[in-house]
C-alpha atoms as a PDB file:
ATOM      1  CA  UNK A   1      86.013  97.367 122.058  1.00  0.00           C
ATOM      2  CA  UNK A   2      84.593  99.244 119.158  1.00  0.00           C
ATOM      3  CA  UNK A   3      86.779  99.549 115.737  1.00  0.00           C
ATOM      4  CA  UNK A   4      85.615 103.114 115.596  1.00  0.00           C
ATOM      5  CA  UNK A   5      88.120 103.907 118.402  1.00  0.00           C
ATOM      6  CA  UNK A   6      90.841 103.364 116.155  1.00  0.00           C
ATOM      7  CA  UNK A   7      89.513 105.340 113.543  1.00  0.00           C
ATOM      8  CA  UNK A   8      89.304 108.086 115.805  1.00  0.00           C
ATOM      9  CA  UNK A   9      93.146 107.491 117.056  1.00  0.00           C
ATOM     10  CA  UNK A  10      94.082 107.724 113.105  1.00  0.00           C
ATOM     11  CA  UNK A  11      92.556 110.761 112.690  1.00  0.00           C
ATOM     12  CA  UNK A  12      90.259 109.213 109.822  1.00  0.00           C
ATOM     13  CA  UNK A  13      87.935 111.338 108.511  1.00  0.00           C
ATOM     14  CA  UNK A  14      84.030 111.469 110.269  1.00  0.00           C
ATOM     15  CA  UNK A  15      82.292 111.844 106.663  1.00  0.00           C
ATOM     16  CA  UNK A  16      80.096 108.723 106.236  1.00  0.00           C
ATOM     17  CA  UNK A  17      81.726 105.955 104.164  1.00  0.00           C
ATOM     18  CA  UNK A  18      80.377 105.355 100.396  1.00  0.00           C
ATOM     19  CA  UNK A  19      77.707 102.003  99.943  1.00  0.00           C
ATOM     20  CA  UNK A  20      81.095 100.289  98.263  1.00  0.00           C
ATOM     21  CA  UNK A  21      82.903 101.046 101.390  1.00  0.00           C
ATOM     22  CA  UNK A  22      80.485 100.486 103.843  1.00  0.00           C
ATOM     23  CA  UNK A  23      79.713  96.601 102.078  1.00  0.00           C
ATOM     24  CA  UNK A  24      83.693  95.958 102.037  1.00  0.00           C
ATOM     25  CA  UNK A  25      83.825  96.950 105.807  1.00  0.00           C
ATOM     26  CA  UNK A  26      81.123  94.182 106.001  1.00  0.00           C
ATOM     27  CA  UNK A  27      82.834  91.555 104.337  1.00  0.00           C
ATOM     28  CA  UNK A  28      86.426  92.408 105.316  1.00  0.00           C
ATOM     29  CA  UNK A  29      85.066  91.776 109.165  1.00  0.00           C
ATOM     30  CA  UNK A  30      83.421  88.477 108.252  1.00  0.00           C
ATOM     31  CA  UNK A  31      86.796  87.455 106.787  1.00  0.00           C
ATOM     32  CA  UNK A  32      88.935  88.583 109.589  1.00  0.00           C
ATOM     33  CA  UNK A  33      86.347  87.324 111.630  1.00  0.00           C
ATOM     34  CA  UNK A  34      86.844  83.629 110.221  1.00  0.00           C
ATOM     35  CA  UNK A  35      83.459  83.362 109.064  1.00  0.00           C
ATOM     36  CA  UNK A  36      84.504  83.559 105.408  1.00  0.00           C
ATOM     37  CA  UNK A  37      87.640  81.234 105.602  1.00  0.00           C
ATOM     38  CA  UNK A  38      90.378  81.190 103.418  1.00  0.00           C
ATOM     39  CA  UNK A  39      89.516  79.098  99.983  1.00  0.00           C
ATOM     40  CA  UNK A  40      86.301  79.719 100.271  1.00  0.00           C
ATOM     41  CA  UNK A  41      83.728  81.149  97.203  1.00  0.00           C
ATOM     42  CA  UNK A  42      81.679  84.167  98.098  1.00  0.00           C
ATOM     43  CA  UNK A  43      78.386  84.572  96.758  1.00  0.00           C
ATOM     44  CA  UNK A  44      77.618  85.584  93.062  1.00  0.00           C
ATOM     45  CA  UNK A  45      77.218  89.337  92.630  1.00  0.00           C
ATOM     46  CA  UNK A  46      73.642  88.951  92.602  1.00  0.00           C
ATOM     47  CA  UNK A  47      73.079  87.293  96.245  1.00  0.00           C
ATOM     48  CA  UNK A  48      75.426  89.742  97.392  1.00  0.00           C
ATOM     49  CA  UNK A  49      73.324  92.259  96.165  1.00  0.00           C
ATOM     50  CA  UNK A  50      70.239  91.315  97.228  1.00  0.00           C
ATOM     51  CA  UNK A  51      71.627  90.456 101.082  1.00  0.00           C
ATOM     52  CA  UNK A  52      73.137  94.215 101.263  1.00  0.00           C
ATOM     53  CA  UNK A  53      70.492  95.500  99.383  1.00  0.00           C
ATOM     54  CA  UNK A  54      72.740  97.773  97.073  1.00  0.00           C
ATOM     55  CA  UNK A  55      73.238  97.488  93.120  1.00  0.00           C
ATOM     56  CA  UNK A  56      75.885  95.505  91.708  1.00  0.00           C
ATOM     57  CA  UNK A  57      77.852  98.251  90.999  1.00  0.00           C
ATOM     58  CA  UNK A  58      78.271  98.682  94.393  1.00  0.00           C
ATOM     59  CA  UNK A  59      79.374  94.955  94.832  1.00  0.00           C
ATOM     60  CA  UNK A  60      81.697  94.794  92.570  1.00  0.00           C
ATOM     61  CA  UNK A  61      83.143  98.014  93.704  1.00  0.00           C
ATOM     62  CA  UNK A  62      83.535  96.256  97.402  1.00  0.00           C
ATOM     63  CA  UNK A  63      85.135  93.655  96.408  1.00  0.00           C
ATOM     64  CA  UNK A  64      87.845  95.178  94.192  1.00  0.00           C
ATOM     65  CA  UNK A  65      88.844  97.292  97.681  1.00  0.00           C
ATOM     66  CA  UNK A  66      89.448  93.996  99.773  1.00  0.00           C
ATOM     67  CA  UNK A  67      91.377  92.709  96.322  1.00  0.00           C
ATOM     68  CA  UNK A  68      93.194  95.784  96.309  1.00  0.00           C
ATOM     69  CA  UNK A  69      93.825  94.576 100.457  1.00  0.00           C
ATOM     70  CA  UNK A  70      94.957  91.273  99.086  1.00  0.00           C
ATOM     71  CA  UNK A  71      91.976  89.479 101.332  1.00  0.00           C
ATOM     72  CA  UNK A  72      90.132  88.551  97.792  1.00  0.00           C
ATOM     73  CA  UNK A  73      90.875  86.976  94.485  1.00  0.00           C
ATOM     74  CA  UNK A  74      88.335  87.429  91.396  1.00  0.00           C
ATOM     75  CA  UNK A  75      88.851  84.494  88.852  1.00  0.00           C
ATOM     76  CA  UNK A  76      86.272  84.471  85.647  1.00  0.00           C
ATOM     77  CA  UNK A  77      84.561  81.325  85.394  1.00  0.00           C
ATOM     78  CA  UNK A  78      85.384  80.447  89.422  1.00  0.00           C
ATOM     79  CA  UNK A  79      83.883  83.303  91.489  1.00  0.00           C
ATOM     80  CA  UNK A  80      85.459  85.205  94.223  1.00  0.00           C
ATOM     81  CA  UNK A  81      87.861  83.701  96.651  1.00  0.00           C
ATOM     82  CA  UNK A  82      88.935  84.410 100.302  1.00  0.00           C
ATOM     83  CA  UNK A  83      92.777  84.452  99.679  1.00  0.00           C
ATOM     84  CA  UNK A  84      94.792  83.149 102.628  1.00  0.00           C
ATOM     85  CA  UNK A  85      96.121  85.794 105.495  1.00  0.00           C
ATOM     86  CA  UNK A  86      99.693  85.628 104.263  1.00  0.00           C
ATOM     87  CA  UNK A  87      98.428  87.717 101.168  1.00  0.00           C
ATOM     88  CA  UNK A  88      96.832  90.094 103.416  1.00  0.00           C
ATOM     89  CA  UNK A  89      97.980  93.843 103.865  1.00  0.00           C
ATOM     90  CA  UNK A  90      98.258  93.333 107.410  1.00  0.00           C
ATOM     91  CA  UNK A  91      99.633  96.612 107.796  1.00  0.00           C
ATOM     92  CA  UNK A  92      96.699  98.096 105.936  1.00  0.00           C
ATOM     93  CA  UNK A  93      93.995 100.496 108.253  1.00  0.00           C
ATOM     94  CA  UNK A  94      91.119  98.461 107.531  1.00  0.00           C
ATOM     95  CA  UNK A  95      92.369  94.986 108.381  1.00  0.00           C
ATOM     96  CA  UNK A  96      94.079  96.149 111.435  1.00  0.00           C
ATOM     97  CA  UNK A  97      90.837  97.463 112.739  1.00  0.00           C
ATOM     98  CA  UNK A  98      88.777  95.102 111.744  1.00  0.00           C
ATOM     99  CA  UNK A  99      90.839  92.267 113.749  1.00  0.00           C
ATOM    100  CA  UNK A 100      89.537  94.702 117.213  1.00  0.00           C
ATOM    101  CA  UNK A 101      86.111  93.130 116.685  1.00  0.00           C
ATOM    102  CA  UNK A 102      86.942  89.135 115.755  1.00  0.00           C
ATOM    103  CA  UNK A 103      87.569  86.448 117.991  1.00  0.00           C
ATOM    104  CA  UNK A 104      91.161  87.267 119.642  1.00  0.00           C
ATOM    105  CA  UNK A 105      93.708  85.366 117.735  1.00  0.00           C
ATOM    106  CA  UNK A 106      97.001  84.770 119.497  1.00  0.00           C
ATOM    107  CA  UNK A 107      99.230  84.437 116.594  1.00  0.00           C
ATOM    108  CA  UNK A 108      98.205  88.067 115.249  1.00  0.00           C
ATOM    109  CA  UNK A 109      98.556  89.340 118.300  1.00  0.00           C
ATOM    110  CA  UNK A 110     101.676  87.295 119.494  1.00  0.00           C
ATOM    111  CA  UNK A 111     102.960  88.538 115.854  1.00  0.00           C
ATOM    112  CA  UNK A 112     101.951  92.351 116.849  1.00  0.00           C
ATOM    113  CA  UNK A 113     104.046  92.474 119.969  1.00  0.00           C
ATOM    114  CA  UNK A 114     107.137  91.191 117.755  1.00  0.00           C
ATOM    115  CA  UNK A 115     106.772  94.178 115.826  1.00  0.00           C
ATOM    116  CA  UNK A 116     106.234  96.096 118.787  1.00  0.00           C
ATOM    117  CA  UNK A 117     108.866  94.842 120.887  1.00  0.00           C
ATOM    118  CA  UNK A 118     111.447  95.324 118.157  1.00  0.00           C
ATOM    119  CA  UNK A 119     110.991  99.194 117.338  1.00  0.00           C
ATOM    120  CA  UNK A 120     109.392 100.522 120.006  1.00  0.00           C
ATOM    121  CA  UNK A 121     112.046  99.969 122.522  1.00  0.00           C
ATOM    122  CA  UNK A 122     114.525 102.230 119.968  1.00  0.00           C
ATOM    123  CA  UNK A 123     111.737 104.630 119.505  1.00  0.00           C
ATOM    124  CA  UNK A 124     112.459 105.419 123.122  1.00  0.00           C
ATOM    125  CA  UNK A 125     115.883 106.192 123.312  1.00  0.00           C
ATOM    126  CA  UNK A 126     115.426 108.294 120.034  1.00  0.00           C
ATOM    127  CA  UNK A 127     112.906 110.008 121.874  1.00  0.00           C
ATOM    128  CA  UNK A 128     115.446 110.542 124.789  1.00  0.00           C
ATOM    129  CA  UNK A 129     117.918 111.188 122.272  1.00  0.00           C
ATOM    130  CA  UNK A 130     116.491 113.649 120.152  1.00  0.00           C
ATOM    131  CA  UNK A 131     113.231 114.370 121.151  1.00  0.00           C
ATOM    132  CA  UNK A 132     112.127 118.374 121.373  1.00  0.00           C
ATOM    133  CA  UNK A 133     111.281 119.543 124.137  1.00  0.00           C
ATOM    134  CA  UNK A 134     107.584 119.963 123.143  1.00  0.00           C
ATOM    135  CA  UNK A 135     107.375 116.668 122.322  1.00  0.00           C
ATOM    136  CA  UNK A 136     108.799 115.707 125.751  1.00  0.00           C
ATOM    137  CA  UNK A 137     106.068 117.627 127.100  1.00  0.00           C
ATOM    138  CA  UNK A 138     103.344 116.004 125.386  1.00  0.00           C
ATOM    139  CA  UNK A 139     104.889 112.571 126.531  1.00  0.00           C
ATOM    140  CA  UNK A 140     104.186 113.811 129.861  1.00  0.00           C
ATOM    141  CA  UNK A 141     100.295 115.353 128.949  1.00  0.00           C
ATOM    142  CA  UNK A 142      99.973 111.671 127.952  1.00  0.00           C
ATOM    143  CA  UNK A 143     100.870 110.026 130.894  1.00  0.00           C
ATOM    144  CA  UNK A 144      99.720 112.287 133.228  1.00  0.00           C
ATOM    145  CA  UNK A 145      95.831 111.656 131.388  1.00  0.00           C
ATOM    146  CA  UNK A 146      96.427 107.985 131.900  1.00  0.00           C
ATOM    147  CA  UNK A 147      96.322 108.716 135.597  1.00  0.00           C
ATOM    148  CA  UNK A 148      92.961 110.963 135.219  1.00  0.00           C
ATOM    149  CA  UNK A 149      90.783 108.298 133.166  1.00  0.00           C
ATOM    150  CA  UNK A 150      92.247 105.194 134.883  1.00  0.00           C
ATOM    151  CA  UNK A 151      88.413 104.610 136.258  1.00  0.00           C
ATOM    152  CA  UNK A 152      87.234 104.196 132.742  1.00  0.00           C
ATOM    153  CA  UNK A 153      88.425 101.155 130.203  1.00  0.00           C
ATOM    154  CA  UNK A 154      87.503 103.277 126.803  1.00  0.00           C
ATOM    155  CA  UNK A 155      89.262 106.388 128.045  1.00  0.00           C
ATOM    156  CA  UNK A 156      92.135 104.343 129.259  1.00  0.00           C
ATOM    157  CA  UNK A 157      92.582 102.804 126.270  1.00  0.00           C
ATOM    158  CA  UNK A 158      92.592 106.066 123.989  1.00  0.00           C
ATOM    159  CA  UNK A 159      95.187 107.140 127.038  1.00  0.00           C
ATOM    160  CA  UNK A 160      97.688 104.641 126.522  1.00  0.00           C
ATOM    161  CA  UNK A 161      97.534 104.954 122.615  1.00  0.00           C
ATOM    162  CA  UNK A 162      98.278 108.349 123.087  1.00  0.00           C
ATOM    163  CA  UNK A 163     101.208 107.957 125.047  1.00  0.00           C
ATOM    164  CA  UNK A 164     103.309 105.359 122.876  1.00  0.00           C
ATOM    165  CA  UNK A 165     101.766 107.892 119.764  1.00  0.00           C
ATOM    166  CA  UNK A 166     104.001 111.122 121.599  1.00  0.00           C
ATOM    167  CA  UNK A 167     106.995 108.839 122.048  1.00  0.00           C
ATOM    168  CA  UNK A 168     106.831 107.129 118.427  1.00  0.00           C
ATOM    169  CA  UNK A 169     106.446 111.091 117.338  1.00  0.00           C
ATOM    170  CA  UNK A 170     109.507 112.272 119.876  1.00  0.00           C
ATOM    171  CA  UNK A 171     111.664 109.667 118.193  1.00  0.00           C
ATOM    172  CA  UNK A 172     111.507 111.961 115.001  1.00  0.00           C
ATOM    173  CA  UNK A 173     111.507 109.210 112.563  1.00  0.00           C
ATOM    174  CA  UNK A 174     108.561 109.085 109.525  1.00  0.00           C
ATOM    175  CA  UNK A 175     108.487 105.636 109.353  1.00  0.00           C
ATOM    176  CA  UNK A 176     108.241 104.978 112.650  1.00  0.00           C
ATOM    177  CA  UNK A 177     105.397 106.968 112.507  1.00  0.00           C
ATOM    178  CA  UNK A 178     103.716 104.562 109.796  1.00  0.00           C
ATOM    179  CA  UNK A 179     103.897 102.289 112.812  1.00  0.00           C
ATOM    180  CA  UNK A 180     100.807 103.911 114.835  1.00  0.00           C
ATOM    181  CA  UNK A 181      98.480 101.851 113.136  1.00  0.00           C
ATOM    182  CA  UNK A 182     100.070  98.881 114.500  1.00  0.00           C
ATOM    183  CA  UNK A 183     100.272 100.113 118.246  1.00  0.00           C
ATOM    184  CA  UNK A 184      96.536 100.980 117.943  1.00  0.00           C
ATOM    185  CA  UNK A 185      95.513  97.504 116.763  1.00  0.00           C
ATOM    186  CA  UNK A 186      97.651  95.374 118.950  1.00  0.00           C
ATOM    187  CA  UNK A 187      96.755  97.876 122.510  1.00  0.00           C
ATOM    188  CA  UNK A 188      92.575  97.562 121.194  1.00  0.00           C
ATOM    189  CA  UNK A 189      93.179  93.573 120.951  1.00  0.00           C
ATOM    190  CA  UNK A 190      95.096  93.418 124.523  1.00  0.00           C
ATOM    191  CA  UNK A 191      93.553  95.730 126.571  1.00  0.00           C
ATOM    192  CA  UNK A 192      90.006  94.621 125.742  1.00  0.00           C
ATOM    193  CA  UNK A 193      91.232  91.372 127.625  1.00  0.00           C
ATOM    194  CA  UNK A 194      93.638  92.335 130.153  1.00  0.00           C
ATOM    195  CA  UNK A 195      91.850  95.574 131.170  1.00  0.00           C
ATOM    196  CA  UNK A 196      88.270  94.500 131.040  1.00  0.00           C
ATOM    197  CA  UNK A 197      88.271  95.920 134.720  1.00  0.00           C
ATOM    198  CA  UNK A 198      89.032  99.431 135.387  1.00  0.00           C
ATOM    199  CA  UNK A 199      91.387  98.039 138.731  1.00  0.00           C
ATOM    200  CA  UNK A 200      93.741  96.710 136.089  1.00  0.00           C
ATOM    201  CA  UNK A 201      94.685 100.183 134.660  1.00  0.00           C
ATOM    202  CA  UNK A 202      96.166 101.014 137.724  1.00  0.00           C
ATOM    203  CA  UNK A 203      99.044  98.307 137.384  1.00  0.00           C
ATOM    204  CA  UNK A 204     100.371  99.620 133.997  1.00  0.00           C
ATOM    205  CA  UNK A 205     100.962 103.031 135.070  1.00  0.00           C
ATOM    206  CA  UNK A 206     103.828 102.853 136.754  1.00  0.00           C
ATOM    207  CA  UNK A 207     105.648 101.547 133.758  1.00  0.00           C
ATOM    208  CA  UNK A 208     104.514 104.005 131.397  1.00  0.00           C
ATOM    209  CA  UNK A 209     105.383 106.840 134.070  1.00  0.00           C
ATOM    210  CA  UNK A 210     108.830 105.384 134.166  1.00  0.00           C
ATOM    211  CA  UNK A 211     109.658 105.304 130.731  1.00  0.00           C
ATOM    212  CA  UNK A 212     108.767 108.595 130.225  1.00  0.00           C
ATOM    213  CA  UNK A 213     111.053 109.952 133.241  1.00  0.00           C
ATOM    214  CA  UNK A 214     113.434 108.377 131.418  1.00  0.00           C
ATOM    215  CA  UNK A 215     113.486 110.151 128.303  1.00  0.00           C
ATOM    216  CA  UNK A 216     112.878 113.218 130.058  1.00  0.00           C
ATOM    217  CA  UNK A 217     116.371 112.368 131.570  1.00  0.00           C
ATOM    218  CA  UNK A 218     117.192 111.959 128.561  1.00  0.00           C
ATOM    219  CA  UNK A 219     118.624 108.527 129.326  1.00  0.00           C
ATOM    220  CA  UNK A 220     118.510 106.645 126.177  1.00  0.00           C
ATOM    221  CA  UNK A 221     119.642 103.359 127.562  1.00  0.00           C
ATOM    222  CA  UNK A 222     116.985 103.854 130.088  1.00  0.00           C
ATOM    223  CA  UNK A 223     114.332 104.562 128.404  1.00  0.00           C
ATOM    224  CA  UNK A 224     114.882 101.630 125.815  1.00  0.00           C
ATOM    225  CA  UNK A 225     115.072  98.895 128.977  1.00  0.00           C
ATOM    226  CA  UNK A 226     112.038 100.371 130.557  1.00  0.00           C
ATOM    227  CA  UNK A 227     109.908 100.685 126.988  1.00  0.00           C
ATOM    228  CA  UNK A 228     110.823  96.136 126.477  1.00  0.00           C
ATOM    229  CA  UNK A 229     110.489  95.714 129.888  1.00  0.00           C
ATOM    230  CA  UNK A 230     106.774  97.783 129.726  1.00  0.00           C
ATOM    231  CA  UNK A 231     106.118  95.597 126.664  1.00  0.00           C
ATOM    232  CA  UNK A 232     107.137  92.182 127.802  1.00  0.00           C
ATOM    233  CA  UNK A 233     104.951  92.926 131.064  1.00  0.00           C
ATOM    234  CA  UNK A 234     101.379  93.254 128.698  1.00  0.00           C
ATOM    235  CA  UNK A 235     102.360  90.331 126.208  1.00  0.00           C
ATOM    236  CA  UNK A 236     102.570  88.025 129.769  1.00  0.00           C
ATOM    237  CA  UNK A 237      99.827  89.696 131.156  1.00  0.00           C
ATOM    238  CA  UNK A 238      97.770  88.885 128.072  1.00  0.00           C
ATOM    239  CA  UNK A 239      99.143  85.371 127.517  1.00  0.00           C
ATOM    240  CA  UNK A 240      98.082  84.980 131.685  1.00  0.00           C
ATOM    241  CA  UNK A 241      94.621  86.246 131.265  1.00  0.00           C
ATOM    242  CA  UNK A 242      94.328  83.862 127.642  1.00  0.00           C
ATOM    243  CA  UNK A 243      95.454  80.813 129.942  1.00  0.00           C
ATOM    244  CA  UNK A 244      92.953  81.685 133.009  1.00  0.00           C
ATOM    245  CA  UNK A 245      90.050  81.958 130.575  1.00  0.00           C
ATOM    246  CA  UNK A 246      90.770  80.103 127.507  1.00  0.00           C
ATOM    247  CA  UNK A 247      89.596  82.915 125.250  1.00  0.00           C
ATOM    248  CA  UNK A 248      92.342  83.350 122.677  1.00  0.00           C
ATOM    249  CA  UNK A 249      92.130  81.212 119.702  1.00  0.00           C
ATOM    250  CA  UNK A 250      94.836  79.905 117.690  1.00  0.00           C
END
């Protein structure tokens, strides 16, 4: 599952990113990644340099991004320094995508449906509660293209991200809205291992269909048991397909 697909989802912008960019994308994957653990010394400015083949401008200017993401620490006279993943800006754009590409990690992802299962629930009954009727509507667009592109895993995917976007939006709440981000990262991480087969798509439709019937009902208490009960059902899916094929690491 490419990392591009949540770029696209956050509406980031198509220009091509600048060489610092581009070289802290690099790194920032090999940290998330594991290859550049935490405590570990990156490479003088130089090395860097010549492996990327860009000035050292350009390195330095990389690095002070994934600083700025708490994910490295510059010390004179020590070099740079992977900082541990409590330090991180989790919630930052970058690091969430970049976690899409790396080895599955069941603690972020275990950590991602917390979040998830503690505000998206409430996002629903808002949504029931005080959601416009336009924004109702586009609930329903959403899940009624989840049932078109069910044959397709990419499409799906983009679906389903759509659908918890309208309800996070009918809930009418700006920092629940911050939240997207989140959703995107933790559905890219799942889905790319419970949905690797188009068949599966068809299972999760139902819940997402119900959910929203409920906040078209405007049932607020509804809507809120369906949304944990829709959420509970992928984090067990997941944690069955992890078991079955031992591909989650710790």
């Amino acid at each position: 599952m490419s990392e591009l697909i949540y770029y696209d989802l956050k509406c980031s912008t198509t220009m091509t990113p600048s060489l610092p960019v581009q070289v802290a994308r690099e790194l920032g994957r090999r940290i998330v990644a594991g290859t550049f653990e935490p405590g570990c010394l990156l490479d003088d400015e130089a090395s860097l340099a010549e492996r990327f083949q860009v000035s050292r401008v350009v390195i330095r200017d990389a690095v002070k991004i994934l600083v700025a993401k708490g994910m490295l620490d510059v010390r004179r006279g020590i070099g740079t320094k992977v900082r541990p993943r409590t330090n991180w800006v989790l919630w930052d754009d970058d690091v969430l995508a970049w976690h899409i590409t790396a080895a599955p990690n069941s603690d972020f992802f275990n950590q991602l449906m917390d979040i998830r299962i503690a505000f998206e629930p409430k996002a629903a009954r808002w949504a029931a509660e005080r959601g416009s009727d336009t924004c109702i509507q586009e609930i329903e667009k959403a899940c009624e293209n989840m049932e078109t592109v069910k044959a397709s895993v990419e499409k799906f995917v983009i679906a389903d991200a759509l659908f918890h976007k309208a309800v996070l939006r009918a809930a009418n709440n700006e920092f629940l809205n911050s939240m997207e981000g989140v959703i995107y990262s933790a559905l890219l991480v799942s889905l790319r291992i419970t949905n690797k087969d188009p068949c599966d798509n068809e299972t999760s439709i139902p819940f997402h269909r119900e959910v929203y019937q409920a906040i078209a009902s405007r049932d607020g208490d509804l809507a809120e048991k369906l949304t944990e009960r829709l959420l509970k059902d992928a984090s067990q899916r997941l944690q069955n397909k992890a078991q079955n094929n031992s591909i989650i690491a710790k």
